[in-house]
C-alpha atoms as a PDB file:
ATOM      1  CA  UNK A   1      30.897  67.464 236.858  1.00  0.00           C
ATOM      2  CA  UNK A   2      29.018  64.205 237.814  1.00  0.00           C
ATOM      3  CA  UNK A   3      30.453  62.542 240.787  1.00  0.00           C
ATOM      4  CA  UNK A   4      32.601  60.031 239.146  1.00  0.00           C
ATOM      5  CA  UNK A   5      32.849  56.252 239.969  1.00  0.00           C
ATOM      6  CA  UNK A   6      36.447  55.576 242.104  1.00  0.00           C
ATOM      7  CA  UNK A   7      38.782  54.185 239.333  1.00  0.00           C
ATOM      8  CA  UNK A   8      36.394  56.228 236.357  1.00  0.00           C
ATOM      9  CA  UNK A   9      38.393  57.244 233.631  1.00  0.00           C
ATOM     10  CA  UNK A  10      37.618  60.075 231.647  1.00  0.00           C
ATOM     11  CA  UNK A  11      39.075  62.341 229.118  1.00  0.00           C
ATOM     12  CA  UNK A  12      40.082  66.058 229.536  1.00  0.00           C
ATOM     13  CA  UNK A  13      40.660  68.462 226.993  1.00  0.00           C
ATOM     14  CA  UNK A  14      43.191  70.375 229.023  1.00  0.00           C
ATOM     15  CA  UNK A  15      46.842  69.510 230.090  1.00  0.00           C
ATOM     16  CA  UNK A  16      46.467  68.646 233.769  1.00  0.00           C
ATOM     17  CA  UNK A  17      44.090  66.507 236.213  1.00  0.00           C
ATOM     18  CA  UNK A  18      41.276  68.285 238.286  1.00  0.00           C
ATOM     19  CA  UNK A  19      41.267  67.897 241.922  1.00  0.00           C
ATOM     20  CA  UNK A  20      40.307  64.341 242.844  1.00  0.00           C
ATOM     21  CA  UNK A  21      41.930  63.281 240.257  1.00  0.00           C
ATOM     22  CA  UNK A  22      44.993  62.040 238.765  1.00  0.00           C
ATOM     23  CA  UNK A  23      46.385  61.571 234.800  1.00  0.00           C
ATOM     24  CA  UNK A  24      46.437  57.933 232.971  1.00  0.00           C
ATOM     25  CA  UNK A  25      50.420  58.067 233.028  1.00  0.00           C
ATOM     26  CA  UNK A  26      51.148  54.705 234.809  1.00  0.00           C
ATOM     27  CA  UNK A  27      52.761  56.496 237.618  1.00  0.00           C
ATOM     28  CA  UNK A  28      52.857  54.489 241.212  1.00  0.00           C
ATOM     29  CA  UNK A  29      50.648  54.865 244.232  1.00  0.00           C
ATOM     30  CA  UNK A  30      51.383  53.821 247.856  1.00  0.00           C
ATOM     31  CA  UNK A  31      48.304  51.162 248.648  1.00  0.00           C
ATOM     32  CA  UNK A  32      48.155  52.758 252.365  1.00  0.00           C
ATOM     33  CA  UNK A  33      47.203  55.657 251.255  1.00  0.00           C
ATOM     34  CA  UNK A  34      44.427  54.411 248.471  1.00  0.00           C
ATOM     35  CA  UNK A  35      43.242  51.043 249.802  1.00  0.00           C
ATOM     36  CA  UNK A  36      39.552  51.311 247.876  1.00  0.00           C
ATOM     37  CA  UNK A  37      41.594  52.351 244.168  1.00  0.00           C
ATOM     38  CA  UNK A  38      43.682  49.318 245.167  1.00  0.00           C
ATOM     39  CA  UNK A  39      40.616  47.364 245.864  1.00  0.00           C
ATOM     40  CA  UNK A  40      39.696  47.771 242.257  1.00  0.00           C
ATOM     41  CA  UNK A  41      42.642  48.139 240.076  1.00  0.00           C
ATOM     42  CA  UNK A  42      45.068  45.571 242.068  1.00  0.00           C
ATOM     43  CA  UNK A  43      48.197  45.270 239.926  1.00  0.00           C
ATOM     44  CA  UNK A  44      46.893  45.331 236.446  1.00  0.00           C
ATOM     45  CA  UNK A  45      48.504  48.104 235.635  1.00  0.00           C
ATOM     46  CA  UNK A  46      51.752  47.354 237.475  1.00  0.00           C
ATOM     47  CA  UNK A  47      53.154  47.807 240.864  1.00  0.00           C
ATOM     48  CA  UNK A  48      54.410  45.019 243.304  1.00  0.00           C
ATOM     49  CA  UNK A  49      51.108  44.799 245.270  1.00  0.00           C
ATOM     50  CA  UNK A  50      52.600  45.006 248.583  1.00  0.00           C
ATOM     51  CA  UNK A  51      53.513  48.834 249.065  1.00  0.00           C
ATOM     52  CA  UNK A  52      52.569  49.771 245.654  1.00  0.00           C
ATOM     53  CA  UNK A  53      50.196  50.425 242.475  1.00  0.00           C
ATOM     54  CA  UNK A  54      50.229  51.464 239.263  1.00  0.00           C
ATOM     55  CA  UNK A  55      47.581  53.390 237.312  1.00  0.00           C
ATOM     56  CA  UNK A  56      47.151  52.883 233.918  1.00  0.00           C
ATOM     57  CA  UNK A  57      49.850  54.434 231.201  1.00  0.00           C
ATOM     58  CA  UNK A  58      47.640  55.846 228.116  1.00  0.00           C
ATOM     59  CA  UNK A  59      50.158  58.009 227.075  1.00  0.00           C
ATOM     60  CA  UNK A  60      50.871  57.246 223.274  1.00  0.00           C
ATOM     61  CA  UNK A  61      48.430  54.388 223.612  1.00  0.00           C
ATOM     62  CA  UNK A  62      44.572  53.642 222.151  1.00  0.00           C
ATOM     63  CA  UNK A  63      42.079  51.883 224.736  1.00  0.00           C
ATOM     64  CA  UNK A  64      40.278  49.336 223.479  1.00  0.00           C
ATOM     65  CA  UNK A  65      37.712  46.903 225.431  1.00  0.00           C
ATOM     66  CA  UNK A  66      38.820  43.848 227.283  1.00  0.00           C
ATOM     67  CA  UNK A  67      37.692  40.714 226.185  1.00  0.00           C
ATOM     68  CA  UNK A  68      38.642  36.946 225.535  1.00  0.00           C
ATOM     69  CA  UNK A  69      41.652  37.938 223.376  1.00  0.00           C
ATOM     70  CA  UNK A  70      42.556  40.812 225.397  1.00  0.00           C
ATOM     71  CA  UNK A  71      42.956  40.942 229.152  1.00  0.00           C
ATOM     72  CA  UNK A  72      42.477  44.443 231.141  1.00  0.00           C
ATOM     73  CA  UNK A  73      45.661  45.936 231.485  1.00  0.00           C
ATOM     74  CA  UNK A  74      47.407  43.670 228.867  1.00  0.00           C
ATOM     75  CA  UNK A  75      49.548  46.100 226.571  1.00  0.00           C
ATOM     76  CA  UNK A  76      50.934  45.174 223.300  1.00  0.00           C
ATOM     77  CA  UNK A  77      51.536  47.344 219.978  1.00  0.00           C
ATOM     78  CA  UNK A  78      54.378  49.602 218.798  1.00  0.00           C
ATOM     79  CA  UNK A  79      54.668  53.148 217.265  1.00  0.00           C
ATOM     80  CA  UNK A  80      57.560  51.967 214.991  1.00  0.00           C
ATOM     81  CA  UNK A  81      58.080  48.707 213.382  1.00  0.00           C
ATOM     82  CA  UNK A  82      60.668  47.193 211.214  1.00  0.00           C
ATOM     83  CA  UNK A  83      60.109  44.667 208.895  1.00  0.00           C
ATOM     84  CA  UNK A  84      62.322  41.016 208.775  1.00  0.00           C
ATOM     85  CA  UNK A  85      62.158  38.953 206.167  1.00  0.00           C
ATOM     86  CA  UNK A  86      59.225  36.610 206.999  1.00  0.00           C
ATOM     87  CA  UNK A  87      57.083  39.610 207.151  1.00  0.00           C
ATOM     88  CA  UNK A  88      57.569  40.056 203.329  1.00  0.00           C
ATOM     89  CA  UNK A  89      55.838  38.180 200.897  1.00  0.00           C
ATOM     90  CA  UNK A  90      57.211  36.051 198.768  1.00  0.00           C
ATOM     91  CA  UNK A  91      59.008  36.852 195.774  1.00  0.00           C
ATOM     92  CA  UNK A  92      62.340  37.120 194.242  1.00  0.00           C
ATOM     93  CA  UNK A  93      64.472  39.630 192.063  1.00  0.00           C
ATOM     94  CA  UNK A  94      66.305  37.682 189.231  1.00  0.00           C
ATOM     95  CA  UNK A  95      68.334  38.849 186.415  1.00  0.00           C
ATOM     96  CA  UNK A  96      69.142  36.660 183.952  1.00  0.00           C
ATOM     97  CA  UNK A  97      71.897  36.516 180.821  1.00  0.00           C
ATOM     98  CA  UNK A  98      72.833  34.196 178.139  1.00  0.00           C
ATOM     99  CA  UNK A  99      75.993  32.271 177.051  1.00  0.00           C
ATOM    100  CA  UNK A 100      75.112  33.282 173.351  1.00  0.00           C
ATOM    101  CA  UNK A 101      77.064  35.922 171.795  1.00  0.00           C
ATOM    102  CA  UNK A 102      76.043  39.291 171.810  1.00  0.00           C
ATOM    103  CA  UNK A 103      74.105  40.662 169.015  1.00  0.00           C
ATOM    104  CA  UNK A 104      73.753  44.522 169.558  1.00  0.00           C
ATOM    105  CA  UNK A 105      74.540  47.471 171.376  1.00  0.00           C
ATOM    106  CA  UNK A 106      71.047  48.606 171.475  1.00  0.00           C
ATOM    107  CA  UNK A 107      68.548  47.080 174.012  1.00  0.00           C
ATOM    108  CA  UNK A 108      65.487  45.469 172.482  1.00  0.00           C
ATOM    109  CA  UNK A 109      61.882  45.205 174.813  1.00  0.00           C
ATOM    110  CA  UNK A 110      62.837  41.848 175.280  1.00  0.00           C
ATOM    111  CA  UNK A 111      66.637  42.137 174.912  1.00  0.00           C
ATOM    112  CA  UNK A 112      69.458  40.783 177.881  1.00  0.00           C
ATOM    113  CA  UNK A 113      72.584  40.789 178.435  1.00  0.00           C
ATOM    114  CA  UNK A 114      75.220  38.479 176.499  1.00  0.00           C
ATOM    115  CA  UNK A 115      78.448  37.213 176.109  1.00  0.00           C
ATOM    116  CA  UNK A 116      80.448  40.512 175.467  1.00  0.00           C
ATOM    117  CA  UNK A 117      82.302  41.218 172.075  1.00  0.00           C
ATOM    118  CA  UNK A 118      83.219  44.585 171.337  1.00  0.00           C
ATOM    119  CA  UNK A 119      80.658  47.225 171.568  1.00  0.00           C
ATOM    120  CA  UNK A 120      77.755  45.188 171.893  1.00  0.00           C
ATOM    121  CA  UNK A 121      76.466  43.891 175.331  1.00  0.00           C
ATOM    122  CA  UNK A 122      72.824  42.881 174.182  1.00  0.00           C
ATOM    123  CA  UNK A 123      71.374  39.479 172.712  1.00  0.00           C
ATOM    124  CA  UNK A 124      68.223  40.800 170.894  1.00  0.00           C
ATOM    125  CA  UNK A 125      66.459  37.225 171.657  1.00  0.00           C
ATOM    126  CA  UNK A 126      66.219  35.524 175.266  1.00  0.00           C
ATOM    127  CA  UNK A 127      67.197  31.883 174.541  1.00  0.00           C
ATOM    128  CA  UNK A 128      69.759  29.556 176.553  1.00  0.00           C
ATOM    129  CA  UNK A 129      68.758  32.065 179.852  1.00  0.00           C
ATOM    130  CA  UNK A 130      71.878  31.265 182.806  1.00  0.00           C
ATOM    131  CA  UNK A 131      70.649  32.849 186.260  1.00  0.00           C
ATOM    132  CA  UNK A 132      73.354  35.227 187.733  1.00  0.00           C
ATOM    133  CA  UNK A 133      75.858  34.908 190.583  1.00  0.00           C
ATOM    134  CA  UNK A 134      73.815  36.292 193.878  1.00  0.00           C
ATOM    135  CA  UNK A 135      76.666  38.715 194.333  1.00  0.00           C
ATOM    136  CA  UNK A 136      75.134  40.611 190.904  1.00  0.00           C
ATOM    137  CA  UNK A 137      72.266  41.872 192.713  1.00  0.00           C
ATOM    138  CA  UNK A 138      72.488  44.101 195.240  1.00  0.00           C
ATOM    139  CA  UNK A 139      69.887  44.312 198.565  1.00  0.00           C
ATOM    140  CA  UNK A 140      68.215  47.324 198.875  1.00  0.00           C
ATOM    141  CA  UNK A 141      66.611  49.303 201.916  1.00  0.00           C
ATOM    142  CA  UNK A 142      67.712  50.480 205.122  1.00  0.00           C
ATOM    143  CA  UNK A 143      66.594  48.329 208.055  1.00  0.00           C
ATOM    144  CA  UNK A 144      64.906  51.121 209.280  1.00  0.00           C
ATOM    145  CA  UNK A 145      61.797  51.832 211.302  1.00  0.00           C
ATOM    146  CA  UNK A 146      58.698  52.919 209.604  1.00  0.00           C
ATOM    147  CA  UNK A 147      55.386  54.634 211.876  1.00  0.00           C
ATOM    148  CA  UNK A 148      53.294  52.594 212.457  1.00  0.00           C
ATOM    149  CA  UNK A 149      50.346  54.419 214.363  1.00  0.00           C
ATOM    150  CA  UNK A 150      46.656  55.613 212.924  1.00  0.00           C
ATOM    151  CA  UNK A 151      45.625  59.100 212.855  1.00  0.00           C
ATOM    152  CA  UNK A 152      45.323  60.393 216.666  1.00  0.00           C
ATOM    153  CA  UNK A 153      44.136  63.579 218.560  1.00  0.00           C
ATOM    154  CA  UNK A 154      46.074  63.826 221.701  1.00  0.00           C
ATOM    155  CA  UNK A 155      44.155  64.381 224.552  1.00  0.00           C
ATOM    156  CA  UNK A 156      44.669  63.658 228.740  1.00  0.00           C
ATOM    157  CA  UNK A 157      43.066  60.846 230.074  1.00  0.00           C
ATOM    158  CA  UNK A 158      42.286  61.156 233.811  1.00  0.00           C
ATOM    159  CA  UNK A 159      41.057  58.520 236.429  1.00  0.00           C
ATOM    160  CA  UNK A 160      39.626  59.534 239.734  1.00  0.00           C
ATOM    161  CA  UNK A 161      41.042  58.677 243.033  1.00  0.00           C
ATOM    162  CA  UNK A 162      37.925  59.758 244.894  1.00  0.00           C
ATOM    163  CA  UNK A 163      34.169  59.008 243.984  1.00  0.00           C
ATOM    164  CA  UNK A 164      31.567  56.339 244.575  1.00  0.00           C
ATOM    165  CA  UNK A 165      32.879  52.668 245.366  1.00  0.00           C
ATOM    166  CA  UNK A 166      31.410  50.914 242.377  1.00  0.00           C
ATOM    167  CA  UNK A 167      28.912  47.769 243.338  1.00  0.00           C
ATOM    168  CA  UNK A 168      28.859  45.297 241.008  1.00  0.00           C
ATOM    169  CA  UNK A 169      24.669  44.431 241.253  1.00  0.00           C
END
């Protein structure tokens, strides 16, 4: 392997770091002992800057590239997500009946429900429609969670704690 840049990430294909060294889990350094990595990453990945640093957490994450909408080290995303109401579109679920009597106990294509007389609960025709008491209509769903990730091959992401100091010219 290529002497890496200090701060290079890569990605492995096995399940620990080589020497040199250390896995993308956002776990805390003491800046004494790396001054140069702290030279570079500072605390954009966390730590309080004074005793400590963090490297950068890809675990269960996707890298993208920095830019004016996204800041290095900013984070945002979820694996699960569950929808509130102003993340549904509009609509509504209404069920309508009619103060006319009932005509027939067999539901027409266009048949509703009526004024009840015995054995019959349908008006074949939808005239003189009255919208339903909310309390007719029951919700539906759970209020639950739903994935929310893309396809992904898990693999361990590495940065190196030794290597060349990067110049910027």
């Amino acid at each position: 392997m290529a002497e890496p840049f200090l701060a290079e990430t890569r990605i492995m294909s096995f399940n620990f770091a080589p020497k040199g060294w250390a896995m993308c889990n956002g776990q805390f350094l003491p800046i004494n002992q790396n001054q140069a990595l702290f030279s570079l990453l500072g605390t954009t990945f966390g730590g309080n800057g004074q005793t400590t640093f963090a490297l950068p957490n890809l675990r269960g994450r996707t890298p993208i590239h920095f830019n004016n909408s996204h800041t290095l080290g900013e984070k945002a995303g979820e694996e699960a997500h569950t929808l509130t109401i102003s993340e549904l579109p509009a609509h509504k679920h209404s069920l309508n009946n009619t103060n006319q009597a009932v005509s027939t106990n067999i539901p027409a294509a266009d048949g509703i429900l009526g004024n009840t007389a015995p054995n019959q609960i349908y008006n074949a025709s939808g005239q003189n429609l009255v919208a339903m008491s909310s309390a007719a209509i029951s919700s539906i769903g759970g209020s639950q969670a739903h994935l929310n990730m893309q396809p992904f091959l898990a693999l361990n992401f590495c940065i190196a704690l030794q290597g060349i100091f990067p110049s910027q010219t």
